[in-house]
C-alpha atoms as a PDB file:
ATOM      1  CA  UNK A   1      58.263 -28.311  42.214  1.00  0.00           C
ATOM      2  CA  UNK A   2      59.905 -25.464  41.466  1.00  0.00           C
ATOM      3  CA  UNK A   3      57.814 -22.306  39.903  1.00  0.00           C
ATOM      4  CA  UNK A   4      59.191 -19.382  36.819  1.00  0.00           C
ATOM      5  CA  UNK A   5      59.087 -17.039  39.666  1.00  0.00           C
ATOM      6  CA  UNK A   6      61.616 -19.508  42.038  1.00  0.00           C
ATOM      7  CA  UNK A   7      64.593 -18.927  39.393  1.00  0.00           C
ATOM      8  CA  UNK A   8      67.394 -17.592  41.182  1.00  0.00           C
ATOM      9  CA  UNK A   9      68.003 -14.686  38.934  1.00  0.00           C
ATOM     10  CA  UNK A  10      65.360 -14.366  36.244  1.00  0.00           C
ATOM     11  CA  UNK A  11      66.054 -13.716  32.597  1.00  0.00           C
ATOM     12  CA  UNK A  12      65.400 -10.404  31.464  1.00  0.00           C
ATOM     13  CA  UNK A  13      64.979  -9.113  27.386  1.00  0.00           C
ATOM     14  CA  UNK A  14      67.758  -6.301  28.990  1.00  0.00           C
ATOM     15  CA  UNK A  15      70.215  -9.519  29.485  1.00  0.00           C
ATOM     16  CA  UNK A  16      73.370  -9.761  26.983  1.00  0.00           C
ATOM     17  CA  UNK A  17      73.485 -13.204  25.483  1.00  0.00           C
ATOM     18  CA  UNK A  18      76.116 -13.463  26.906  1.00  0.00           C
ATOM     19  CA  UNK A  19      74.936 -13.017  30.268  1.00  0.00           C
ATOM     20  CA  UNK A  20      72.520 -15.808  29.878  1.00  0.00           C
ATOM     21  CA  UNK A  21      74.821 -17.770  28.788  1.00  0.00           C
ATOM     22  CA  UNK A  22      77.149 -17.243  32.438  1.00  0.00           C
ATOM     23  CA  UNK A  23      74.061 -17.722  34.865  1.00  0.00           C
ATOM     24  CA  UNK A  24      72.264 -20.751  32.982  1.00  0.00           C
ATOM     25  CA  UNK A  25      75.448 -22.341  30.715  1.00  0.00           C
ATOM     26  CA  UNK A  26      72.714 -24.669  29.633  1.00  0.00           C
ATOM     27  CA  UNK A  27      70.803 -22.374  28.094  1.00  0.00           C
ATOM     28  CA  UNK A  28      72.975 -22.506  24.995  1.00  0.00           C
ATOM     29  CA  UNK A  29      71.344 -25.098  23.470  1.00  0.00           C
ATOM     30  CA  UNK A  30      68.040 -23.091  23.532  1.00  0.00           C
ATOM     31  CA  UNK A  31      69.984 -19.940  21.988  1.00  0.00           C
ATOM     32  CA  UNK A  32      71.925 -21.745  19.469  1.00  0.00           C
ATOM     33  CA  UNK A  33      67.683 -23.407  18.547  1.00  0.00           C
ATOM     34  CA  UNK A  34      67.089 -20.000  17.734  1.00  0.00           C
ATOM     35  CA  UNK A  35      69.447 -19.236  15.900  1.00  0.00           C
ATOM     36  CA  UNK A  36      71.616 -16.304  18.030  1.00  0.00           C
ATOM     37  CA  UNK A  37      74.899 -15.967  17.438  1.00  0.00           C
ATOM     38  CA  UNK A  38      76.495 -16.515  20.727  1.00  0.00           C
ATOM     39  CA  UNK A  39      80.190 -15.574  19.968  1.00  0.00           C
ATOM     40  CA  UNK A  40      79.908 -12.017  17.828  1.00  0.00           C
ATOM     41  CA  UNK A  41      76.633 -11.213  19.189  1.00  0.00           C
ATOM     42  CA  UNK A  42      76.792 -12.224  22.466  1.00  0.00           C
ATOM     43  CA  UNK A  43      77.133  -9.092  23.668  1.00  0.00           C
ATOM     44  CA  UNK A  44      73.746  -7.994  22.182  1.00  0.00           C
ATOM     45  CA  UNK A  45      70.647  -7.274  24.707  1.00  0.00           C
ATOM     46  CA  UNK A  46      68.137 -10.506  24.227  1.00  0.00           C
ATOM     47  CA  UNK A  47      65.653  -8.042  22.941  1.00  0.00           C
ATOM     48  CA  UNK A  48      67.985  -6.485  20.234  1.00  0.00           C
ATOM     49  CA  UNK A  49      68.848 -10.210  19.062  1.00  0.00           C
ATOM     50  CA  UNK A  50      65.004 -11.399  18.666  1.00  0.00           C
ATOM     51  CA  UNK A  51      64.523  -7.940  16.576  1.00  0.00           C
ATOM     52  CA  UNK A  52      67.606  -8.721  13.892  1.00  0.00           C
ATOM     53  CA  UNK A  53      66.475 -12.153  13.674  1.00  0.00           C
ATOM     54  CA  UNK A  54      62.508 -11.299  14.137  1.00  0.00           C
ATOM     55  CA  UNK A  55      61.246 -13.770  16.589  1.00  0.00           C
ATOM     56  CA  UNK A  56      58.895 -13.544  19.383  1.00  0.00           C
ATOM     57  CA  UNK A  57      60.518 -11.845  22.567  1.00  0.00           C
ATOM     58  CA  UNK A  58      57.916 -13.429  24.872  1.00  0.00           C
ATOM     59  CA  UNK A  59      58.765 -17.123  22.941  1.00  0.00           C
ATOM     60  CA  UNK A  60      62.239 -17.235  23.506  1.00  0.00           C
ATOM     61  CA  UNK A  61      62.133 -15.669  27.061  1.00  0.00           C
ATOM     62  CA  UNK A  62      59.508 -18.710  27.847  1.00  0.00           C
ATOM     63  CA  UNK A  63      61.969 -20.867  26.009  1.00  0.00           C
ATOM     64  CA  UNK A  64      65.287 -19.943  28.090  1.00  0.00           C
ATOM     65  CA  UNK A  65      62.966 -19.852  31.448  1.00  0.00           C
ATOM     66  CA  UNK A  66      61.803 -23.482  30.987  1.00  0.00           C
ATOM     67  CA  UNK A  67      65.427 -24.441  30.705  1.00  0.00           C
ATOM     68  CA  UNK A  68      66.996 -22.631  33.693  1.00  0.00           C
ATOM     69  CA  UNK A  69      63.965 -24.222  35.857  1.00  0.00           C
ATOM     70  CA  UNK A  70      64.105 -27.850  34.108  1.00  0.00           C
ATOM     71  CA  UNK A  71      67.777 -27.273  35.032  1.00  0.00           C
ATOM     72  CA  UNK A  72      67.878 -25.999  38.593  1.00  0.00           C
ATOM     73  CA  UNK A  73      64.937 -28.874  39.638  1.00  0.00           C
END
């Protein structure tokens, strides 16, 4: 079983949504749950996007990490 820490190339609040987005495509899904905008504000640092929409940094980082493991098992 694969750990958080055995990702490949951890995501990072300093990541563009975009950026995300290119390393884990399937992380989408968990962006688009949160409500980011992926096309206009994809170029926006993760932590700038949980400020303008005011949501937990340490949530959706969790969030997008369970996905790129549950997708790289």
């Amino acid at each position: 079983m694969k750990t958080l820490d055995s990702i490949s190339a951890p995501i990072s609040a300093n990541d563009s949504l975009n950026a995300i987005i290119a390393r884990y495509p399937h992380a989408l899904p968990v962006l688009q749950r949160f409500g980011f905008d992926t096309c206009c504000g994809g170029t926006l640092a993760l932590s700038e996007a949980v400020v303008r929409h005011d949501l937990d940094l340490d949530q959706v980082v969790t969030a997008l990490r369970v996905a790129a493991q549950e997708r790289s098992q």
